[in-house]
Each structure stands twice: as structure tokens, then as C-alpha cells.
N, C-alpha and C. Protein backbone atom coordinates (compact mmCIF):
# COMPACT_ATOMS: atom_id res chain seq x y z
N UNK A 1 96.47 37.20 11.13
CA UNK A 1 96.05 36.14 12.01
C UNK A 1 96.11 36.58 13.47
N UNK A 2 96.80 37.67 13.72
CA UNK A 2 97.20 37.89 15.45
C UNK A 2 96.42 38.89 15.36
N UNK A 3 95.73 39.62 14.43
CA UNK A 3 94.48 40.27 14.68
C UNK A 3 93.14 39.81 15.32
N UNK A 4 93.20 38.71 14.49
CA UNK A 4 91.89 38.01 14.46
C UNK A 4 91.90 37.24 16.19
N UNK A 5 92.94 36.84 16.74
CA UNK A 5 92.88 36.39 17.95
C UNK A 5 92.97 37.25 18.74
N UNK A 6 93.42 39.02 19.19
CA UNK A 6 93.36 39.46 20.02
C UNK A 6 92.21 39.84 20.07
N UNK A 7 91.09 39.96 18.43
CA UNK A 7 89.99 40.16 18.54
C UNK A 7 88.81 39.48 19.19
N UNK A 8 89.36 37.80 18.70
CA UNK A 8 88.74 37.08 19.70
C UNK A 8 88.38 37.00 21.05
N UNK A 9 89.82 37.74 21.70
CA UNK A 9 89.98 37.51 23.08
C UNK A 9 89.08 38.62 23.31
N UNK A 10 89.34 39.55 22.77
CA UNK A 10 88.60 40.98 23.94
C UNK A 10 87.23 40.79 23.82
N UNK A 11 86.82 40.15 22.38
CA UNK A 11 85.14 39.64 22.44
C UNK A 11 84.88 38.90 23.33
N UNK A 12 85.63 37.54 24.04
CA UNK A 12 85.53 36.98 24.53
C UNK A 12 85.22 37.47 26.04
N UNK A 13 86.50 38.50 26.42
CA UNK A 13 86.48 39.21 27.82
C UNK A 13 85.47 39.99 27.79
N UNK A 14 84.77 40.71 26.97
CA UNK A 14 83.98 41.51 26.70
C UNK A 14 82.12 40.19 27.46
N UNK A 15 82.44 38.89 26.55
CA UNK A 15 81.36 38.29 27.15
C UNK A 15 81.27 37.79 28.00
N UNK A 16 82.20 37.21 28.76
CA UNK A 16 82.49 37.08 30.15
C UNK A 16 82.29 38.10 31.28
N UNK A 17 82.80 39.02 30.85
CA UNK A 17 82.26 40.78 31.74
C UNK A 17 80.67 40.91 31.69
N UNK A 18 80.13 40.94 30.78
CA UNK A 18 79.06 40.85 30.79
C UNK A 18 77.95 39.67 31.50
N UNK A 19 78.46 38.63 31.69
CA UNK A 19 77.43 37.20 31.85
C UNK A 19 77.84 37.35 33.61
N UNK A 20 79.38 38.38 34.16
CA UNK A 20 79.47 38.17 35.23
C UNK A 20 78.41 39.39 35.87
N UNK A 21 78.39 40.26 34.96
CA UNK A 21 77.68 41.91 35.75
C UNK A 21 75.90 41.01 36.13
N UNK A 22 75.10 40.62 34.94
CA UNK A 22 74.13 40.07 34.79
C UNK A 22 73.90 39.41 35.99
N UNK A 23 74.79 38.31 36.39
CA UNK A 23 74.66 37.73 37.28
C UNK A 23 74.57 38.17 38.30
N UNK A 24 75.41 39.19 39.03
CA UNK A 24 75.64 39.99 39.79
C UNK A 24 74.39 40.63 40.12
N UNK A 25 73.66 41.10 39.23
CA UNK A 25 72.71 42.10 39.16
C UNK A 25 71.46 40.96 39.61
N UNK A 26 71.27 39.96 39.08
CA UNK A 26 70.16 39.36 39.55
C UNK A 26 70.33 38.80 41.01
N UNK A 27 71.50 38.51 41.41
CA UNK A 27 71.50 37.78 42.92
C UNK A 27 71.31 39.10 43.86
N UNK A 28 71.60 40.32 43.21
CA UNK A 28 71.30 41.79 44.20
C UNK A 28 70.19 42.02 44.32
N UNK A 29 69.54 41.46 43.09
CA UNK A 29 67.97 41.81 43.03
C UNK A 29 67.46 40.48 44.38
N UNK A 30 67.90 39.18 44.11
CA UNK A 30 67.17 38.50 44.71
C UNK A 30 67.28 38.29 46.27
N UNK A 31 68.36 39.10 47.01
CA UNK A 31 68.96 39.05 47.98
C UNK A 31 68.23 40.19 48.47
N UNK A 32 67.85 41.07 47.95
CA UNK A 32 66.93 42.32 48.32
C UNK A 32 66.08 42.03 49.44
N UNK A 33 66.08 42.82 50.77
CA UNK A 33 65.09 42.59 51.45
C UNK A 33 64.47 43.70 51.82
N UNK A 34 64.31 44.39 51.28
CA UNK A 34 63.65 45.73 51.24
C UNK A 34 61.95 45.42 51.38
N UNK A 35 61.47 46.61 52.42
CA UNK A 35 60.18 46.19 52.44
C UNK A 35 58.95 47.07 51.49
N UNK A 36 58.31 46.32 50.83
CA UNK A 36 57.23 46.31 49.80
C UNK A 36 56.33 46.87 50.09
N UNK A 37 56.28 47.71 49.32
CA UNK A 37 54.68 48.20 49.60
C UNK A 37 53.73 47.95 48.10
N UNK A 38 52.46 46.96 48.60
CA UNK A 38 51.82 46.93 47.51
C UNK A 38 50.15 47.10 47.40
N UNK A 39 50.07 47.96 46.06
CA UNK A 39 48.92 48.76 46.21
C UNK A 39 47.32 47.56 46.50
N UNK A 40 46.61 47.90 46.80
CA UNK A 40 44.96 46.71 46.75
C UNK A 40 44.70 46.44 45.27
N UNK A 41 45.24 47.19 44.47
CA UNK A 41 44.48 47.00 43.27
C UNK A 41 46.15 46.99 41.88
N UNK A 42 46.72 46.19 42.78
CA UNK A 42 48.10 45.61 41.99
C UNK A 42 47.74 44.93 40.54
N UNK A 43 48.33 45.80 39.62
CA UNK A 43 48.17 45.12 38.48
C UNK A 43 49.80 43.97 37.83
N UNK A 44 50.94 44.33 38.69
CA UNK A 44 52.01 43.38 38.33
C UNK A 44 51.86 42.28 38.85
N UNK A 45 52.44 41.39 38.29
CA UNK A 45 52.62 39.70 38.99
C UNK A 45 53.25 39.96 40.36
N UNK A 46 52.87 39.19 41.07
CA UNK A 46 53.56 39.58 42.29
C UNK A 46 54.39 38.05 42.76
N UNK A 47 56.01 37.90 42.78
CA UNK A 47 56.16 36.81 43.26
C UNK A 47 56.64 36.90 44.76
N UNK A 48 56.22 35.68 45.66
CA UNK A 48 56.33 36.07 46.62
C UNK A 48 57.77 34.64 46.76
N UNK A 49 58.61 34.91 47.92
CA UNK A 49 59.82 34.21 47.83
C UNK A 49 60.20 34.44 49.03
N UNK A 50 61.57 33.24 48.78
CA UNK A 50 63.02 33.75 50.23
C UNK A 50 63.74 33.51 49.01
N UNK A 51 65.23 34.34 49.82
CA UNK A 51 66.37 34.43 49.00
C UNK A 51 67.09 32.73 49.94
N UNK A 52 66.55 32.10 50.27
CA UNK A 52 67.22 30.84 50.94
C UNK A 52 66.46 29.50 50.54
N UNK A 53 65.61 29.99 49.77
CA UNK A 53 64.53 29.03 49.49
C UNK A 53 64.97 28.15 48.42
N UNK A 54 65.53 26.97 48.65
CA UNK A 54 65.79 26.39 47.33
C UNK A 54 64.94 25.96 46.07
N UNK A 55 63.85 25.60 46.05
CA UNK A 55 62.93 25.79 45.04
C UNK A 55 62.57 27.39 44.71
N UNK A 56 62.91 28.21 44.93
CA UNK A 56 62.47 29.72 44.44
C UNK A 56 64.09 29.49 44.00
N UNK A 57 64.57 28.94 44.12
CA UNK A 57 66.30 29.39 43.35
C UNK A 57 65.88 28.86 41.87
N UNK A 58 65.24 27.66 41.85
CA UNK A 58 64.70 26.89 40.69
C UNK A 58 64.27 27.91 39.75
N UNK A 59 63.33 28.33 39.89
CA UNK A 59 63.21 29.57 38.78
C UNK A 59 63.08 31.15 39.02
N UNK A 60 64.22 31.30 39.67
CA UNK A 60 64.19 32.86 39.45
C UNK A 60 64.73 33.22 38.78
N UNK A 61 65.46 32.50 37.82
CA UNK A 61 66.45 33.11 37.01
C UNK A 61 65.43 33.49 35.84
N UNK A 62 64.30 32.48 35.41
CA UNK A 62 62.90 32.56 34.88
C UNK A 62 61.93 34.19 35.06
N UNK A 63 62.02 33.87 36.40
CA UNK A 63 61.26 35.13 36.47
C UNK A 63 62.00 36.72 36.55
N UNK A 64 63.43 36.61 37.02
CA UNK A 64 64.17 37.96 37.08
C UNK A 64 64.19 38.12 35.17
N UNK A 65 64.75 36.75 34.45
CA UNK A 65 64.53 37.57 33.18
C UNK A 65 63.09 37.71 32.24
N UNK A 66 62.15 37.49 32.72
CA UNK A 66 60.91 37.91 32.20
C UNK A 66 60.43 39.28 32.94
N UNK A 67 61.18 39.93 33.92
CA UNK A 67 60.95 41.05 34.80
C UNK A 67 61.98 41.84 33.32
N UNK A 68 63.22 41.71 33.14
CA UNK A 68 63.88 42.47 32.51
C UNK A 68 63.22 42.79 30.72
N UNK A 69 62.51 41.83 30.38
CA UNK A 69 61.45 42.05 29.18
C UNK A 69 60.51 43.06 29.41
N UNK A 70 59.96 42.59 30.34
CA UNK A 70 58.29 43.11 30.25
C UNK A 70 58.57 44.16 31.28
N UNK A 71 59.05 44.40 32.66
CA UNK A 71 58.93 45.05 33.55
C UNK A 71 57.73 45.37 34.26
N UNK A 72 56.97 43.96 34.70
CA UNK A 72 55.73 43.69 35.59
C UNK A 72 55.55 42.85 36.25
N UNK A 73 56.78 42.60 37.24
CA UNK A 73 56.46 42.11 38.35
C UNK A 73 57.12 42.59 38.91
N UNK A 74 56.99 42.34 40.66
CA UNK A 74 57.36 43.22 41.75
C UNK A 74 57.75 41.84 42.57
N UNK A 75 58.97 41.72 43.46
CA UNK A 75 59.56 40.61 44.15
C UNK A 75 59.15 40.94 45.54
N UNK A 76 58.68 40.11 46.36
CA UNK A 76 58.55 40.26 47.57
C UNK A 76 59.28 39.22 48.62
N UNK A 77 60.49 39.78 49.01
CA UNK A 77 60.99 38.75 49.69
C UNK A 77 60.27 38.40 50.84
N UNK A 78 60.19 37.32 51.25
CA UNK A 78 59.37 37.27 52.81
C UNK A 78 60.34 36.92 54.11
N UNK A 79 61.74 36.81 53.42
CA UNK A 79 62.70 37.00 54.90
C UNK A 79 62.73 38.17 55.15
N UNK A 80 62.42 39.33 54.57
CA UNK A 80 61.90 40.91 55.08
C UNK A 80 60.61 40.34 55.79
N UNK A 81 60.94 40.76 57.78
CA UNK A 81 60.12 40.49 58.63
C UNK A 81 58.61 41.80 58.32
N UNK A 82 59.09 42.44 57.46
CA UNK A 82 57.71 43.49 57.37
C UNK A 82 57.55 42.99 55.99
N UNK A 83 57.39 42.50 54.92
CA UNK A 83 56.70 41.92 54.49
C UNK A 83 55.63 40.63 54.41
N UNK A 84 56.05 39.92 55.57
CA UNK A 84 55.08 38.83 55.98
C UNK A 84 53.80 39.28 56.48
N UNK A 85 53.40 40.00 56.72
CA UNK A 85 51.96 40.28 56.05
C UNK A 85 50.85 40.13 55.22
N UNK A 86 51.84 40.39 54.03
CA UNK A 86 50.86 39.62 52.42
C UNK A 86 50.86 38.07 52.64
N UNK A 87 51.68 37.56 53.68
CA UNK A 87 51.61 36.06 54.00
C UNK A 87 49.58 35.84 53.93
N UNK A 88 49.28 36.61 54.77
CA UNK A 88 47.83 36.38 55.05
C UNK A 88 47.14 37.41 54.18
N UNK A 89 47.38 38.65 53.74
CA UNK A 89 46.49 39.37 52.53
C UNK A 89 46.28 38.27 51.46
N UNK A 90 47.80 37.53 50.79
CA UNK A 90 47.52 36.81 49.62
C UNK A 90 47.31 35.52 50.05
N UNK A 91 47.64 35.05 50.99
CA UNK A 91 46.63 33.73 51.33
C UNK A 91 48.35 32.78 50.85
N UNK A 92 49.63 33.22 51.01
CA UNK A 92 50.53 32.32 50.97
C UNK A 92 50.67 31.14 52.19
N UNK A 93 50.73 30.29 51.22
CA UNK A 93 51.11 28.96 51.89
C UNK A 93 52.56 28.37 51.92
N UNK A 94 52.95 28.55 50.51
CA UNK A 94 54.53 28.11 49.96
C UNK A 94 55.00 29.12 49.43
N UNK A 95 56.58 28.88 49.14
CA UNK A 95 57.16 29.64 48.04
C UNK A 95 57.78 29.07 47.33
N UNK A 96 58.01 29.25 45.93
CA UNK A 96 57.42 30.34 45.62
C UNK A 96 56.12 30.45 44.81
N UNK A 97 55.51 31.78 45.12
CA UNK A 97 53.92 32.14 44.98
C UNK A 97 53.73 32.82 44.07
N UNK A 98 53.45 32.75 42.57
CA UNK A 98 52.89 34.17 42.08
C UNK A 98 51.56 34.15 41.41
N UNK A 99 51.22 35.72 41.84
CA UNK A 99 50.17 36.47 41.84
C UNK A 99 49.71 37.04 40.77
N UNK A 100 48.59 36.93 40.22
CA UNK A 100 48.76 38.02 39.38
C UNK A 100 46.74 37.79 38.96
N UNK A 101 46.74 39.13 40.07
CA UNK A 101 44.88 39.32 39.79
C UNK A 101 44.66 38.16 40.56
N UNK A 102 43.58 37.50 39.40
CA UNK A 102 42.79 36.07 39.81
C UNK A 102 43.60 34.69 39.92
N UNK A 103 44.75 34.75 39.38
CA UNK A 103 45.46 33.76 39.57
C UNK A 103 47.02 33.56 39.92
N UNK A 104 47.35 32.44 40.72
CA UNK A 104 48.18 32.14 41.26
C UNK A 104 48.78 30.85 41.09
N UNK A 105 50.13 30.54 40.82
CA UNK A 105 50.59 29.29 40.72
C UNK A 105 51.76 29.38 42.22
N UNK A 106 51.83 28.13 42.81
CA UNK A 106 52.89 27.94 43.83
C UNK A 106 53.44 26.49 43.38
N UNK A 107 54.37 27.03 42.99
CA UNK A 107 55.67 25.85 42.64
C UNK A 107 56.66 26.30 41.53
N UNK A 108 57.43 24.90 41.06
CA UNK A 108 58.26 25.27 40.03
C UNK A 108 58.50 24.81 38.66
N UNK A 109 56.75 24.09 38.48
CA UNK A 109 56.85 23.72 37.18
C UNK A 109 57.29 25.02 35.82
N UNK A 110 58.51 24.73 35.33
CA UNK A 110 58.54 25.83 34.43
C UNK A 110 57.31 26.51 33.25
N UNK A 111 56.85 25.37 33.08
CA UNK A 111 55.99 25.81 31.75
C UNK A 111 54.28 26.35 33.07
N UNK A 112 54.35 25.99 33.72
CA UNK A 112 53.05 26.38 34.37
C UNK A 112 53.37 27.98 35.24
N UNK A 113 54.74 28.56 35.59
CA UNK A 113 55.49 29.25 35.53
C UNK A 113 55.38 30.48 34.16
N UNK A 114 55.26 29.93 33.44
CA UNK A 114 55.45 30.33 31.74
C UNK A 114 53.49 31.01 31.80
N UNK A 115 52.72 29.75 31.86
CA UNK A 115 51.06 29.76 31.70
C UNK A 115 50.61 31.57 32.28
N UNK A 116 51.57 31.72 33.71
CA UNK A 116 51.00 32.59 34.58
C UNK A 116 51.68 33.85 34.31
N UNK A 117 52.98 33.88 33.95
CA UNK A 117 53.83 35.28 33.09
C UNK A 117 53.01 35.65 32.13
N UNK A 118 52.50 34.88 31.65
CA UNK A 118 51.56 34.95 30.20
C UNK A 118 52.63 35.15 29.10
N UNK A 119 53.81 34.35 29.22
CA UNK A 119 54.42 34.79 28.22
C UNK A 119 54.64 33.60 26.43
């Protein structure tokens, strides 16, 4: 029986370690302000965002883990003062924006979110 509970525990610490790294890893990603360079003839989704933006908080957790599936989209923060640019290449109005080719959704309906991942 005192097997079975120390086993529990370290599974347990084991998933806790894990759900904290994850986390970790996506707020690094989303805090990123690194500036973008993106090609004319971009074939990834492109979402465009702030890391302060409270509706882009709404689903990024959506889109960082459909990035970790598929690995095709590219984040563009726009509190990086050299990325505001694509403000006027992609014709942004709000955030958050994504891109992808011919179409674009801006907001945070999840499933219309979902329509444009194509997932």
C-alpha cells in the first residue's frame, strides 16, 4: 500500500512539473517581442496580437496549442515597435487577427477561430 502512494505522489509531481514547464513555455512564447520577418508569399497562419491584449489572452492558449500540433503559424506581436508595419501590409484593424492567404478572422469566437486553423 505505501508503494502504491509514493507512486502516486511522484506521478502526481511528475504532472504538476509538467502542466508548470508548458505553461511557462507558452507565456515565453507569448511575451516574445522579437521582430518578424514575413515572407510576401507566407504560407503559415499568421496571428497578429499584444501580449497585453485581453481578448488575444482569450484564445491563445487555442492557438499556441494548435502551433504545437501542426507547426504553421508564426506570432506577430505588435507591441514589437518594428513589427507594426504589417499593421498596414495586412490591413489590421484589431487584435487579435489571423491570416492565413485569403482569409482572415478578427476576434475570439472559438469555433470561428477553429473554421480558420482549419482544424
Amino acid at each position: 500500500m505505501r508503494k502504491n502512494g509514493m507512486l502516486i505522489l511522484i506521478l502526481l509531481l511528475l504532472l504538476v512539473s509538467a502542466y508548470i514547464g508548458t505553461n511557462r513555455a507558452m507565456d515565453n512564447q507569448k511575451n516574445d517581442r522579437s521582430i518578424v520577418t514575413l515572407d510576401s508569399k507566407e504560407e503559415r497562419k499568421i496571428v497578429f496580437y499584444r501580449d497585453d491584449c485581453p481578448d488575444c489572452e482569450k484564445i491563445y492558449s487555442q492557438l499556441y496549442w494548435h502551433n504545437v500540433r501542426r507547426r504553421d503559424t508564426i506570432f506577430v506581436n505588435l507591441n514589437q515597435q518594428q513589427n507594426r508595419h504589417y499593421i498596414r501590409t495586412y490591413q489590421v484593424k484589431s487584435v487579435p487577427t489571423i491570416v492565413h492567404k485569403n482569409s482572415r478572422y478578427e476576434g475570439t469566437n472559438r469555433n470561428r477561430v477553429k473554421e480558420i486553423l482549419n482544424e
